[in-house]
PDB file of N, CA and C in Angstrom:
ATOM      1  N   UNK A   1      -3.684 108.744  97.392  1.00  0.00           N
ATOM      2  CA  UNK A   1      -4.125 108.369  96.057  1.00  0.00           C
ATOM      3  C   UNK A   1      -3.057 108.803  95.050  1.00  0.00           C
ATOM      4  N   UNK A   2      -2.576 107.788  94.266  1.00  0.00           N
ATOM      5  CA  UNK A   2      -1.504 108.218  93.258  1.00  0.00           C
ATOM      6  C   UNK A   2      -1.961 109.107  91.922  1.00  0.00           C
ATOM      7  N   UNK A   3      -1.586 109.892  91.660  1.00  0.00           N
ATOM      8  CA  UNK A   3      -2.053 110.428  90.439  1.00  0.00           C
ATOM      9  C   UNK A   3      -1.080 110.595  89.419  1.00  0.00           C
ATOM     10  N   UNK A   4      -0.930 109.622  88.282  1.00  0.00           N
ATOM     11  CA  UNK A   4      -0.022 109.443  87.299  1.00  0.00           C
ATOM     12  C   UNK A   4      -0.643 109.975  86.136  1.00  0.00           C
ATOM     13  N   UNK A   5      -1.420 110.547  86.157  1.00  0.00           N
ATOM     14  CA  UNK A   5      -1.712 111.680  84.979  1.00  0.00           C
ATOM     15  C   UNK A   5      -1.608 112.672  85.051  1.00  0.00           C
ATOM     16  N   UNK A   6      -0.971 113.836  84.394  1.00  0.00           N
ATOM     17  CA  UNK A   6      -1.517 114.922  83.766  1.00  0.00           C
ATOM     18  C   UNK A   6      -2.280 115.180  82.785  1.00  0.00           C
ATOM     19  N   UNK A   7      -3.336 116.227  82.320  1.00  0.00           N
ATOM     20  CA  UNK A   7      -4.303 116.318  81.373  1.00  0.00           C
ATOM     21  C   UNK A   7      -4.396 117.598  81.454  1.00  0.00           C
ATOM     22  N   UNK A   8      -3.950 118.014  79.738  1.00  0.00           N
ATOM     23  CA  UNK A   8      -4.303 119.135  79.371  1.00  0.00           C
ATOM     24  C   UNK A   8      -5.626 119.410  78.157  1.00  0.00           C
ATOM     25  N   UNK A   9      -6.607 120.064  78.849  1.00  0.00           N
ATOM     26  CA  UNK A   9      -7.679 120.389  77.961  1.00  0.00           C
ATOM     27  C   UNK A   9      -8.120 121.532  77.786  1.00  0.00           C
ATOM     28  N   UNK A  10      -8.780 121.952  76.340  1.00  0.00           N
ATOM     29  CA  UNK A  10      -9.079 123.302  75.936  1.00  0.00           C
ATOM     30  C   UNK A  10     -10.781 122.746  75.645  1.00  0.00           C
ATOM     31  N   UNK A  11     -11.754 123.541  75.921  1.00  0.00           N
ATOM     32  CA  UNK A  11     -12.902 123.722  75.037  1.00  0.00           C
ATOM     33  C   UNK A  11     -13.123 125.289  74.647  1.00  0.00           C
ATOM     34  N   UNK A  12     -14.151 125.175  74.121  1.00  0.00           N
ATOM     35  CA  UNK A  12     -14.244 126.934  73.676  1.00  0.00           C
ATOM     36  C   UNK A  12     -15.090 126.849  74.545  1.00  0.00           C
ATOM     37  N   UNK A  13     -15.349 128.625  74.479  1.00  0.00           N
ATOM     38  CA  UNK A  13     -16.114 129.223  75.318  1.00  0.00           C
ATOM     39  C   UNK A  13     -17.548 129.335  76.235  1.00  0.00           C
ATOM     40  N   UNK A  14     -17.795 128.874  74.774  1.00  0.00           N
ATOM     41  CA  UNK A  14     -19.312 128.328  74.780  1.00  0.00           C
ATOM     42  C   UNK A  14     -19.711 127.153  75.374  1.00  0.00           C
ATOM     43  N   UNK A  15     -18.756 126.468  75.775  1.00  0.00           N
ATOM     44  CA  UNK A  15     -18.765 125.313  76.542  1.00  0.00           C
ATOM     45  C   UNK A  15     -17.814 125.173  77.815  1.00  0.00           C
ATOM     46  N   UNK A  16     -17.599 126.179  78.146  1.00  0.00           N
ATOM     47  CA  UNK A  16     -17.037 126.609  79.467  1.00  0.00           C
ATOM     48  C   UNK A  16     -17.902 125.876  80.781  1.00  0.00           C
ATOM     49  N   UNK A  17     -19.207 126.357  80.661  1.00  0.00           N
ATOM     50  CA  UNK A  17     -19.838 126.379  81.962  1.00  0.00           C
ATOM     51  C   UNK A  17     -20.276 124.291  81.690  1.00  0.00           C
ATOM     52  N   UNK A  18     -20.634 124.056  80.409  1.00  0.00           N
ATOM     53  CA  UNK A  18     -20.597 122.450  80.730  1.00  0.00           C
ATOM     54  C   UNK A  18     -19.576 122.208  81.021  1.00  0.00           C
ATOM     55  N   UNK A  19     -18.233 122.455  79.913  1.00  0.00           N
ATOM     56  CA  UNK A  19     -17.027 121.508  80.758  1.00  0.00           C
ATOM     57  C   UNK A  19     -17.071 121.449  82.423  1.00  0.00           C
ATOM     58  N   UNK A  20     -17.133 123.023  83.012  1.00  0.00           N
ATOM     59  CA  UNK A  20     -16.990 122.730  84.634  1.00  0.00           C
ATOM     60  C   UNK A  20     -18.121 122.229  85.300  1.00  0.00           C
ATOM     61  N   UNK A  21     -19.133 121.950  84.581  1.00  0.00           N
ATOM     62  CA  UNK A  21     -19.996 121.630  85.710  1.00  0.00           C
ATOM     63  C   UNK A  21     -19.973 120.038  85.491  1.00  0.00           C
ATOM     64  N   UNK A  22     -19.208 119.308  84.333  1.00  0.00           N
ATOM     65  CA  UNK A  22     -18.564 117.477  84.145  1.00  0.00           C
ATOM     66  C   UNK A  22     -17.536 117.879  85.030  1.00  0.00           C
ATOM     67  N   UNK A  23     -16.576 118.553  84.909  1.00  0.00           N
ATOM     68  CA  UNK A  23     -15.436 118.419  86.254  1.00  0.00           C
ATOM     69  C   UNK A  23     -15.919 118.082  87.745  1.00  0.00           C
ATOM     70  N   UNK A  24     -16.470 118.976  87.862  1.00  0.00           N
ATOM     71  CA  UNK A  24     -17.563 118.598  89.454  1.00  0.00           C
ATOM     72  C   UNK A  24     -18.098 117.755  89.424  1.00  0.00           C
ATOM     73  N   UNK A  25     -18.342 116.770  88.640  1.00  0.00           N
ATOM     74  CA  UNK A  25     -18.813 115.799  88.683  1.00  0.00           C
ATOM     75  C   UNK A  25     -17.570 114.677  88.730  1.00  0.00           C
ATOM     76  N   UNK A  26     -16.366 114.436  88.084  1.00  0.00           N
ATOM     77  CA  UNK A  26     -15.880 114.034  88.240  1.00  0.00           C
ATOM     78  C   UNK A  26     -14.140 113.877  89.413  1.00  0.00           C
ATOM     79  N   UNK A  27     -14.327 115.907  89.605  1.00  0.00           N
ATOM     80  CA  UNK A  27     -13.398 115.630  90.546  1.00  0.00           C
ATOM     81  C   UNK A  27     -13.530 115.653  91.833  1.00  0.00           C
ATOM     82  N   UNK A  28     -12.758 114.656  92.669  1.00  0.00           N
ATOM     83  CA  UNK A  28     -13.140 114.923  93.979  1.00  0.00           C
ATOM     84  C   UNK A  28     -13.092 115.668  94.967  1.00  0.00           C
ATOM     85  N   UNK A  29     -12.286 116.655  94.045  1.00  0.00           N
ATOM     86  CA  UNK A  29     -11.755 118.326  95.116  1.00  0.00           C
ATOM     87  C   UNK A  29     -12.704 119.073  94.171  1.00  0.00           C
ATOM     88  N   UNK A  30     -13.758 119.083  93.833  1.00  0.00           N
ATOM     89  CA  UNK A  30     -14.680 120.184  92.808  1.00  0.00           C
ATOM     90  C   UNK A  30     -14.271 120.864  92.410  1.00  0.00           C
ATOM     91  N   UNK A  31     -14.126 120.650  90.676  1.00  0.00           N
ATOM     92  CA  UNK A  31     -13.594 121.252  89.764  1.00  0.00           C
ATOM     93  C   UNK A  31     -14.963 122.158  88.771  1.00  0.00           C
ATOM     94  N   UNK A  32     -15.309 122.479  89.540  1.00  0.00           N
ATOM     95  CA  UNK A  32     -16.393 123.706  88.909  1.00  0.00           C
ATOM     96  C   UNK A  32     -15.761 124.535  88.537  1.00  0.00           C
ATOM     97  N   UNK A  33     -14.362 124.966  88.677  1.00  0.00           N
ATOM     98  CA  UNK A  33     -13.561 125.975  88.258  1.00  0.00           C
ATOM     99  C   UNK A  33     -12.643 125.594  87.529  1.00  0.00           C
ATOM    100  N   UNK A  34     -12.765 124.824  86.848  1.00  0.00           N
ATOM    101  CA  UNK A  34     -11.490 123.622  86.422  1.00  0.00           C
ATOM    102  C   UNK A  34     -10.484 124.353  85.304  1.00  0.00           C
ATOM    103  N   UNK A  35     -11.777 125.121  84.416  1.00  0.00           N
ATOM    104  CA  UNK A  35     -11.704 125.496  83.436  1.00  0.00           C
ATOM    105  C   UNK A  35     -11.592 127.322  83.423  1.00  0.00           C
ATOM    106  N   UNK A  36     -10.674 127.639  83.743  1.00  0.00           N
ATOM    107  CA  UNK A  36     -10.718 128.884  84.503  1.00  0.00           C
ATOM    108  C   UNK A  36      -9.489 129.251  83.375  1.00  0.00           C
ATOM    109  N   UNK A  37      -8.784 129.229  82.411  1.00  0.00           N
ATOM    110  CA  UNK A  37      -7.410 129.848  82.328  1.00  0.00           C
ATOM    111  C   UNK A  37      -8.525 130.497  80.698  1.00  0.00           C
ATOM    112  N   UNK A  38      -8.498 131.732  80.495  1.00  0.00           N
ATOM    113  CA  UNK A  38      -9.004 132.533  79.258  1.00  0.00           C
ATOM    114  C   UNK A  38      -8.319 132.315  78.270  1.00  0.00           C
ATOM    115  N   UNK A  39      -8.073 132.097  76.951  1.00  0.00           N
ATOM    116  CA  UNK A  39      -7.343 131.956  75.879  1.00  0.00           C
ATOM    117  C   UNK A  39      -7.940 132.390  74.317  1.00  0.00           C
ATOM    118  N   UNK A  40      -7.378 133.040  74.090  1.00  0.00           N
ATOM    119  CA  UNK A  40      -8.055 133.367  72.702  1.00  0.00           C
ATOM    120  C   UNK A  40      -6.658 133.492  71.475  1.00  0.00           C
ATOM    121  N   UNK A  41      -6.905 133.780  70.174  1.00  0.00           N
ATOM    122  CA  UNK A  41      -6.034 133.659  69.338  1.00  0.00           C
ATOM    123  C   UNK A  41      -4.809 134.821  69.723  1.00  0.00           C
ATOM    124  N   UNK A  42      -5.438 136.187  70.226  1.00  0.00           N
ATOM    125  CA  UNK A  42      -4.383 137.164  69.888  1.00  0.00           C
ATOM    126  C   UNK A  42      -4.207 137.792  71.603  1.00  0.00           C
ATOM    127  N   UNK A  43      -3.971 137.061  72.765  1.00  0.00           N
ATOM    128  CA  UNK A  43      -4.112 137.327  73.830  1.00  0.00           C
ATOM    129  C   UNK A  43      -4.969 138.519  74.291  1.00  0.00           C
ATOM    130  N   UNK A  44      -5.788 138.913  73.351  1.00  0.00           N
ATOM    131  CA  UNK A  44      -6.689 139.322  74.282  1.00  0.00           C
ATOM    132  C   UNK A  44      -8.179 139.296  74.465  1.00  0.00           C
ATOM    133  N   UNK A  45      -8.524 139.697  75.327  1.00  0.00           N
ATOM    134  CA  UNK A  45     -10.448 139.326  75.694  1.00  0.00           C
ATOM    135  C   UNK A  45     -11.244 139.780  74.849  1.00  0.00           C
ATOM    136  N   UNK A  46     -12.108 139.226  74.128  1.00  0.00           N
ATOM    137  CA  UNK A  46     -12.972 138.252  74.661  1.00  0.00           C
ATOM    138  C   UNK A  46     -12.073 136.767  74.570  1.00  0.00           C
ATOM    139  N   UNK A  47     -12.317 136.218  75.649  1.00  0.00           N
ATOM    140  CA  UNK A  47     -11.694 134.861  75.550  1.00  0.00           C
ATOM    141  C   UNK A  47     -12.506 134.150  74.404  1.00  0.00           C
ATOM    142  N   UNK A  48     -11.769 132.905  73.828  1.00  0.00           N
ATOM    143  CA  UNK A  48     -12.923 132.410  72.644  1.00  0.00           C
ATOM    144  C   UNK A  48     -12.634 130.696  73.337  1.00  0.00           C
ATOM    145  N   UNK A  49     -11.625 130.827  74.186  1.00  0.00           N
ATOM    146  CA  UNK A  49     -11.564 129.453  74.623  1.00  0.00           C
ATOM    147  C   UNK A  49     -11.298 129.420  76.312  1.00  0.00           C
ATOM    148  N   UNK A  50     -11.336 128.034  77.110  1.00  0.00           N
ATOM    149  CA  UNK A  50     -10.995 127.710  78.353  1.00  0.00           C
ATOM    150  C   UNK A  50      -9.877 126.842  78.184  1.00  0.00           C
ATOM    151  N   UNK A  51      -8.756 126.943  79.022  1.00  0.00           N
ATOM    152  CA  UNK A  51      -8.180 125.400  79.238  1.00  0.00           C
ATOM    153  C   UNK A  51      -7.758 125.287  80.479  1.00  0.00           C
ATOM    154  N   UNK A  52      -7.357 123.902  80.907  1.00  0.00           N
ATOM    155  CA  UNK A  52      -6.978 124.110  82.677  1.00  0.00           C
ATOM    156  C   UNK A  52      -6.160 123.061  82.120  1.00  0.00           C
ATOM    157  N   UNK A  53      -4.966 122.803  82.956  1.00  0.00           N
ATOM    158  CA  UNK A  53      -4.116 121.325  83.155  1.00  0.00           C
ATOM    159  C   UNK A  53      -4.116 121.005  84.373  1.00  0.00           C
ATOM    160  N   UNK A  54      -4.528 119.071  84.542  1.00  0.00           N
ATOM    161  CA  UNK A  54      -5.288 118.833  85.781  1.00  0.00           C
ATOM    162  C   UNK A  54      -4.420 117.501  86.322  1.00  0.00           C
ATOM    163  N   UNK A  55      -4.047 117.324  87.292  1.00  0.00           N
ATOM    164  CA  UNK A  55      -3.686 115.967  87.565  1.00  0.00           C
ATOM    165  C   UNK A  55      -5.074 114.963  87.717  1.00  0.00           C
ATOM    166  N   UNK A  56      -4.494 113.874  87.197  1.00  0.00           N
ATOM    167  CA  UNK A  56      -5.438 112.367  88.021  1.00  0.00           C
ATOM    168  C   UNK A  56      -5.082 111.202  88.302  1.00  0.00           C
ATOM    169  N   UNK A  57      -6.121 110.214  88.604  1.00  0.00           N
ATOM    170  CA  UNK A  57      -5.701 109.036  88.811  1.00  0.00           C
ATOM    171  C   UNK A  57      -6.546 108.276  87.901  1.00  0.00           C
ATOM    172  N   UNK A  58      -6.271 107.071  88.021  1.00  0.00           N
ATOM    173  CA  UNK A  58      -7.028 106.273  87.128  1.00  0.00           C
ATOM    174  C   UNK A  58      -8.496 105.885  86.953  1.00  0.00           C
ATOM    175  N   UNK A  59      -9.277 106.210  87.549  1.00  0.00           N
ATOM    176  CA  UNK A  59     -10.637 106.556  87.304  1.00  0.00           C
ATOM    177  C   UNK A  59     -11.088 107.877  87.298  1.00  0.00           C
ATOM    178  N   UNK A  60     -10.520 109.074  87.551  1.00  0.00           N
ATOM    179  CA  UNK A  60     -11.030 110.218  86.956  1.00  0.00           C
ATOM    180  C   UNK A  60     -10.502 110.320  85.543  1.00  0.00           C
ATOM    181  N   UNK A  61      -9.400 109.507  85.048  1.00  0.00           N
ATOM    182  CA  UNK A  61      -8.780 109.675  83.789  1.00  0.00           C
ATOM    183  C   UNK A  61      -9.932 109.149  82.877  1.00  0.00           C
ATOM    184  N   UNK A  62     -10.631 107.931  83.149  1.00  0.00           N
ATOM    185  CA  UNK A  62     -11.530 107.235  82.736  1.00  0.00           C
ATOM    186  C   UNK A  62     -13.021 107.990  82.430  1.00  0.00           C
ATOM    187  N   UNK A  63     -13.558 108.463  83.625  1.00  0.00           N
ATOM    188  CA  UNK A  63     -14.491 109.396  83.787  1.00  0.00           C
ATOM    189  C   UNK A  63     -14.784 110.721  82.736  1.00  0.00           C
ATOM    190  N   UNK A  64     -12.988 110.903  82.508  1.00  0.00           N
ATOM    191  CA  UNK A  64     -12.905 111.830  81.556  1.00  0.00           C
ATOM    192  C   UNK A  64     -13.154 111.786  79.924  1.00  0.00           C
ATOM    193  N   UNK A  65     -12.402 110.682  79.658  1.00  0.00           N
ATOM    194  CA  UNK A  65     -12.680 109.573  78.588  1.00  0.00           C
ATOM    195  C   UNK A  65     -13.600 109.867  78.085  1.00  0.00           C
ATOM    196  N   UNK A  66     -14.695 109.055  79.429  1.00  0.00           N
ATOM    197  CA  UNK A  66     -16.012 108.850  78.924  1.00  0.00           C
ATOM    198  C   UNK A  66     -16.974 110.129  78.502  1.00  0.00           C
ATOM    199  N   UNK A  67     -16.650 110.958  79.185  1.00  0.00           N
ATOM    200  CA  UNK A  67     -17.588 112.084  79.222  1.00  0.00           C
ATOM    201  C   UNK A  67     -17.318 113.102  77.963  1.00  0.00           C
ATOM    202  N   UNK A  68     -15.703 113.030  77.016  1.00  0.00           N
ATOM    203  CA  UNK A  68     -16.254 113.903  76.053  1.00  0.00           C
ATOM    204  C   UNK A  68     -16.660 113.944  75.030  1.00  0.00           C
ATOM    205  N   UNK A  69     -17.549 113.050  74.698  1.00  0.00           N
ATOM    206  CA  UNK A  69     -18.503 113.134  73.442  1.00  0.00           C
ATOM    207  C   UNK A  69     -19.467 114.237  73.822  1.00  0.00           C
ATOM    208  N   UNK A  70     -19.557 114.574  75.277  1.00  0.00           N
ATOM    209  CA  UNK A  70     -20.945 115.455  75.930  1.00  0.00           C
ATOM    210  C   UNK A  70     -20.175 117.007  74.926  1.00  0.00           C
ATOM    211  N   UNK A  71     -18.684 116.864  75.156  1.00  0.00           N
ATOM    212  CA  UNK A  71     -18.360 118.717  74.682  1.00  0.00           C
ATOM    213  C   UNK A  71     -18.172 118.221  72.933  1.00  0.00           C
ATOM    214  N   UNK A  72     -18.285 119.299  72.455  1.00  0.00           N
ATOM    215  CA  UNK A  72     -18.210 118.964  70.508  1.00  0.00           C
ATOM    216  C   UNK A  72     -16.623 119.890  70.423  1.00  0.00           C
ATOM    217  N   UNK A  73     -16.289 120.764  71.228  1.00  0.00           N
ATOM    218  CA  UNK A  73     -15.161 121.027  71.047  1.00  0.00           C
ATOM    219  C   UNK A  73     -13.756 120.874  72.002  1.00  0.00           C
ATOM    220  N   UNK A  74     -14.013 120.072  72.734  1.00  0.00           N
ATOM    221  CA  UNK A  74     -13.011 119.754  73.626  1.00  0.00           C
ATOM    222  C   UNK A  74     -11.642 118.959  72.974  1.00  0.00           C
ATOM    223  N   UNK A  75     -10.491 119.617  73.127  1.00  0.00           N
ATOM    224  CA  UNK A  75      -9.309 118.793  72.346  1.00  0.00           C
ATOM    225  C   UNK A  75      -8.244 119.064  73.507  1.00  0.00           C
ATOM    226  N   UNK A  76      -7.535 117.182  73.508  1.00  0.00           N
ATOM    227  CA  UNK A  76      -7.077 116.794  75.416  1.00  0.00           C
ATOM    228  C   UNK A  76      -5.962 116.164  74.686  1.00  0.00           C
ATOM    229  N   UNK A  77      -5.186 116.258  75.872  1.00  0.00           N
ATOM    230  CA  UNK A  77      -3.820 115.783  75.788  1.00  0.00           C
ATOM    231  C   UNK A  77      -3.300 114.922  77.177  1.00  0.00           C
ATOM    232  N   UNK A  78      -3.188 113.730  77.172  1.00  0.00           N
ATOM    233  CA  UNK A  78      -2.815 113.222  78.686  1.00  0.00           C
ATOM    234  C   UNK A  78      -1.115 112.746  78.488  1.00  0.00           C
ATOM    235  N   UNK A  79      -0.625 113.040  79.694  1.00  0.00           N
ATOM    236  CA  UNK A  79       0.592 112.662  80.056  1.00  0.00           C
ATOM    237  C   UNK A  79       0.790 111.737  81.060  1.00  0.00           C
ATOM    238  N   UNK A  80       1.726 111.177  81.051  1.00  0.00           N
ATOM    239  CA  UNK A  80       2.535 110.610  82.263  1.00  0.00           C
ATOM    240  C   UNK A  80       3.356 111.876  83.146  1.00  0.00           C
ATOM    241  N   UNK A  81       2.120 111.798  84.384  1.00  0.00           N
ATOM    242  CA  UNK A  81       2.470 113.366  85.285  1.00  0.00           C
ATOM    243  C   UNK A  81       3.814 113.306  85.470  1.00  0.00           C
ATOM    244  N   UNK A  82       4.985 111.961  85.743  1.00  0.00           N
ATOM    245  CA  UNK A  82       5.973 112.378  86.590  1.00  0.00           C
ATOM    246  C   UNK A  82       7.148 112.792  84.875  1.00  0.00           C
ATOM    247  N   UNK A  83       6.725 112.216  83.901  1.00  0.00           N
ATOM    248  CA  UNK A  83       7.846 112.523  82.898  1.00  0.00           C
ATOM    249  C   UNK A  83       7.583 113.868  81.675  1.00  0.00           C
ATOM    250  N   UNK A  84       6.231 114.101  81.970  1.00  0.00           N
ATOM    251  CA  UNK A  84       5.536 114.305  80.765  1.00  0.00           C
ATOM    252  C   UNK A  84       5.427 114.278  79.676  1.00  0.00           C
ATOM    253  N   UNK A  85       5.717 112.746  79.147  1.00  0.00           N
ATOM    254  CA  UNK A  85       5.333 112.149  78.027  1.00  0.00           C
ATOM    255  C   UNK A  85       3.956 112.122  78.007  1.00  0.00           C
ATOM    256  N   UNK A  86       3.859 112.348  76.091  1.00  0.00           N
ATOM    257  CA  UNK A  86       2.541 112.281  75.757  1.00  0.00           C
ATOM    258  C   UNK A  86       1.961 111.064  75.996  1.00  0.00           C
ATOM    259  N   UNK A  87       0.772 110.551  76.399  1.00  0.00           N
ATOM    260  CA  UNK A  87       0.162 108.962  76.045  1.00  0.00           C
ATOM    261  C   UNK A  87      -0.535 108.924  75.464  1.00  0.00           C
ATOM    262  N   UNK A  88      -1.477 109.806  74.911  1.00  0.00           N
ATOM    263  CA  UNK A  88      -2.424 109.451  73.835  1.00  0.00           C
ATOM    264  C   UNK A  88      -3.508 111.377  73.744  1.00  0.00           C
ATOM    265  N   UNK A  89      -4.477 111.469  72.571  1.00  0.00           N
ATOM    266  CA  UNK A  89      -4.664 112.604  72.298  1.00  0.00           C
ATOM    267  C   UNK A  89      -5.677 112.609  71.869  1.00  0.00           C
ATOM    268  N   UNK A  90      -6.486 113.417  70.989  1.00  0.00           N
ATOM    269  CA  UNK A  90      -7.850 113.398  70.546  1.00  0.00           C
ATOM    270  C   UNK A  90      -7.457 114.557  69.260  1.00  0.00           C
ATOM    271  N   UNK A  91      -6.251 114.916  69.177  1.00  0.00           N
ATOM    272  CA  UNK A  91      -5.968 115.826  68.057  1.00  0.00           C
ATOM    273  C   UNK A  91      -5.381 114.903  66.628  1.00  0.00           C
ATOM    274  N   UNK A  92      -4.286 115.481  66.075  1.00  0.00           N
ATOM    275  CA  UNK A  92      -3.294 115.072  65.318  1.00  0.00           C
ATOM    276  C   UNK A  92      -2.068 115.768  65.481  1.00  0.00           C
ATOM    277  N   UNK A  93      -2.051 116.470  66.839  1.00  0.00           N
ATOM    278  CA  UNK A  93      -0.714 117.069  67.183  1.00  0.00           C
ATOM    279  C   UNK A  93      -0.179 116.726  68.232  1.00  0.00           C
ATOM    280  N   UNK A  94       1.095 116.030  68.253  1.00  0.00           N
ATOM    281  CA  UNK A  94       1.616 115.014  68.936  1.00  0.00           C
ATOM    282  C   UNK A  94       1.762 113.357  69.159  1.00  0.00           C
ATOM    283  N   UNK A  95       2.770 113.231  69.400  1.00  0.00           N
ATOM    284  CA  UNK A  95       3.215 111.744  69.088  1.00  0.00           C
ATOM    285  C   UNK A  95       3.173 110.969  70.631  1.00  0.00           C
ATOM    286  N   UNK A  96       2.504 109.964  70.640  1.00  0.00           N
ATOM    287  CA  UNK A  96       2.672 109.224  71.923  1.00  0.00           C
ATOM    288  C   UNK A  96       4.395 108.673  72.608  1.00  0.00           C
ATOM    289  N   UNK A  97       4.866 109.629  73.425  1.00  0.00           N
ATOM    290  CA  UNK A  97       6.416 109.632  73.774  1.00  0.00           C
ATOM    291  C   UNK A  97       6.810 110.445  74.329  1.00  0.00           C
ATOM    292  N   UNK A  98       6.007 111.533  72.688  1.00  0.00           N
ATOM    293  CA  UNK A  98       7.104 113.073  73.090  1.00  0.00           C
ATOM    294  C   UNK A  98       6.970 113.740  74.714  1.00  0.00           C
ATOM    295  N   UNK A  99       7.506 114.297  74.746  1.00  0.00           N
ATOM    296  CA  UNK A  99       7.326 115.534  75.993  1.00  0.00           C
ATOM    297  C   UNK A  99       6.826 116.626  75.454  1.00  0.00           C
ATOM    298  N   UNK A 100       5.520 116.562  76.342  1.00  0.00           N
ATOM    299  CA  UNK A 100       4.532 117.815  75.993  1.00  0.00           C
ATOM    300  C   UNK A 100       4.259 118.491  77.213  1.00  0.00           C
ATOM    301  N   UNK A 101       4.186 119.936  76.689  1.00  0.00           N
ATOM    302  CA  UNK A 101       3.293 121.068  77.504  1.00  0.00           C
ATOM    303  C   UNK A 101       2.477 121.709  77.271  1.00  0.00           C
ATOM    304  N   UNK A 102       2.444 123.225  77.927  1.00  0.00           N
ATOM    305  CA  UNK A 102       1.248 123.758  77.894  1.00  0.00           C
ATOM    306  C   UNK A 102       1.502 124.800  76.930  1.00  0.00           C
ATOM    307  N   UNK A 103       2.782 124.790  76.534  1.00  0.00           N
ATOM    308  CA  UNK A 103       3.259 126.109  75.731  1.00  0.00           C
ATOM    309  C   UNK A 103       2.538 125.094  73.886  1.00  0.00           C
ATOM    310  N   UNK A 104       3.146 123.717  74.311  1.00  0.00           N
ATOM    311  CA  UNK A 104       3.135 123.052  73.121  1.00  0.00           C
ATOM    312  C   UNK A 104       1.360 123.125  72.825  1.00  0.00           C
ATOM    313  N   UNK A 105       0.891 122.884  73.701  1.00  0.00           N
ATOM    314  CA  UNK A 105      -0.822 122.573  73.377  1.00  0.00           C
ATOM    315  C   UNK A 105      -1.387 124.038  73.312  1.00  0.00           C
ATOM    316  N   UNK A 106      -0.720 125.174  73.478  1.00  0.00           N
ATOM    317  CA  UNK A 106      -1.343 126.410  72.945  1.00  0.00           C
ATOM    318  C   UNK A 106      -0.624 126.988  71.323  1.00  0.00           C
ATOM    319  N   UNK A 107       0.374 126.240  70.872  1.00  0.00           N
ATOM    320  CA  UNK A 107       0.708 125.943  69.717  1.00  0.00           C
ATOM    321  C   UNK A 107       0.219 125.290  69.040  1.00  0.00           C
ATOM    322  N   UNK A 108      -0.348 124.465  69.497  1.00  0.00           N
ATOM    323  CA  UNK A 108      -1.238 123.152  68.442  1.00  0.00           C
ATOM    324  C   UNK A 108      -2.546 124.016  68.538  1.00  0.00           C
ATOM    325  N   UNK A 109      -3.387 124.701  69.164  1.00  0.00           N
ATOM    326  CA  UNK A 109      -4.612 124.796  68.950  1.00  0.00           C
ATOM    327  C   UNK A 109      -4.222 126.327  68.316  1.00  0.00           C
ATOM    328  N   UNK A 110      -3.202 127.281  68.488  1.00  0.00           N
ATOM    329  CA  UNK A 110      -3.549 128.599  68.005  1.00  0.00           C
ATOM    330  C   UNK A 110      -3.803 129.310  68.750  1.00  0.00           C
ATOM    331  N   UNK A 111      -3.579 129.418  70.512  1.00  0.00           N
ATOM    332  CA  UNK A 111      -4.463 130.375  71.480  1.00  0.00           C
ATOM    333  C   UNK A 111      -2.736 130.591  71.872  1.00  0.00           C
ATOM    334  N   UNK A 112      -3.375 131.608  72.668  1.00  0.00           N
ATOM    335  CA  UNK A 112      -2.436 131.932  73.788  1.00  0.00           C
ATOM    336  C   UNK A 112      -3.421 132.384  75.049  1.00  0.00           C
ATOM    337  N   UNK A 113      -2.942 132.626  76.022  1.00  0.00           N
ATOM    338  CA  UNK A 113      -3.625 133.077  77.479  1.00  0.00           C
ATOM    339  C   UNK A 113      -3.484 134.394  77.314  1.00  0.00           C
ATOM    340  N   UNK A 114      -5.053 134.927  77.768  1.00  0.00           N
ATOM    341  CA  UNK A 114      -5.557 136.430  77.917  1.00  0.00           C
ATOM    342  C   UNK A 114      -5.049 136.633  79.484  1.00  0.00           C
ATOM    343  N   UNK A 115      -4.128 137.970  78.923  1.00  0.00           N
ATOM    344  CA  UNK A 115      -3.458 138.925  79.999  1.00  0.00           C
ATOM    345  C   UNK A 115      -2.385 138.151  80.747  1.00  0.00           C
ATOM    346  N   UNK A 116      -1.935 136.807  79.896  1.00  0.00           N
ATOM    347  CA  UNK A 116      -0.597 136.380  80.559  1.00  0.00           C
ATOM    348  C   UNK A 116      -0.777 135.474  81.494  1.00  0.00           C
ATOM    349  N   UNK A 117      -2.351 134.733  82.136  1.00  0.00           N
ATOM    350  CA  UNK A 117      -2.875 134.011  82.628  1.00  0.00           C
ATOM    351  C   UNK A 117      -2.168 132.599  82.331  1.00  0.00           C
ATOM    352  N   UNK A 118      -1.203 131.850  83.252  1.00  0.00           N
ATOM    353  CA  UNK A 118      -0.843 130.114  82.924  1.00  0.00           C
ATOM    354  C   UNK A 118      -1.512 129.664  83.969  1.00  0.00           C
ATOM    355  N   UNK A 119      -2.348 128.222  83.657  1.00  0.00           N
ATOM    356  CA  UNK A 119      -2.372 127.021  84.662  1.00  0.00           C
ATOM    357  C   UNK A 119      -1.666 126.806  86.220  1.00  0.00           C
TER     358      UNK A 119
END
């Protein structure tokens, strides 16, 4: 199965345990843990947010789509896995082209990872 996405997503905390329990629903290796990386403003705990970066293919990309009106704070970033150009966003940070990461999408939201924790 080809997977030409990457997807980077943050929700807060409080929506930790929904985001992973829509991952398990949508991934086919069960992503109940999907959302596992701690992040808060000043690296340290209490975490105030989750984010994971996930590969897919074209119907879990879809699946994903569809499903986040369910989180009120979920803010996603998808790439083209092999270049990582941006393709499209749900923020106002970033341009469909650029080359994005994970350093860049913890710049755009304000977090960093508790205790040095990356994806």
């Amino acid at each position: 199965m080809p997977w030409p996405y990457r997807h980077i997503v943050v929700v807060s905390a409080a929506e930790q345990a929904a985001a992973n329990q829509l991952a398990a629903q949508i991934d086919p290796d069960d992503g109940s843990n999907t959302f596992g990386v701690p992040l808060s403003p000043n690296g340290l705990e209490p975490a105030t947010h989750f984010g994971c970066s996930t590969a897919s293919e074209a119907v879990m990309a879809q699946a994903m789509f569809d499903a986040q009106p369910v989180l009120l704070s979920v803010r996603w970033w998808r790439l083209e896995a092999a270049t990582g150009e941006l393709i499209d966003t749900n923020t106002a940070q970033g341009l469909p082209g650029q080359v994005w990461t994970w350093r860049d999408t913890l710049a755009a939201v304000g977090l960093t990872t508790v205790a040095g924790e990356e994806p």
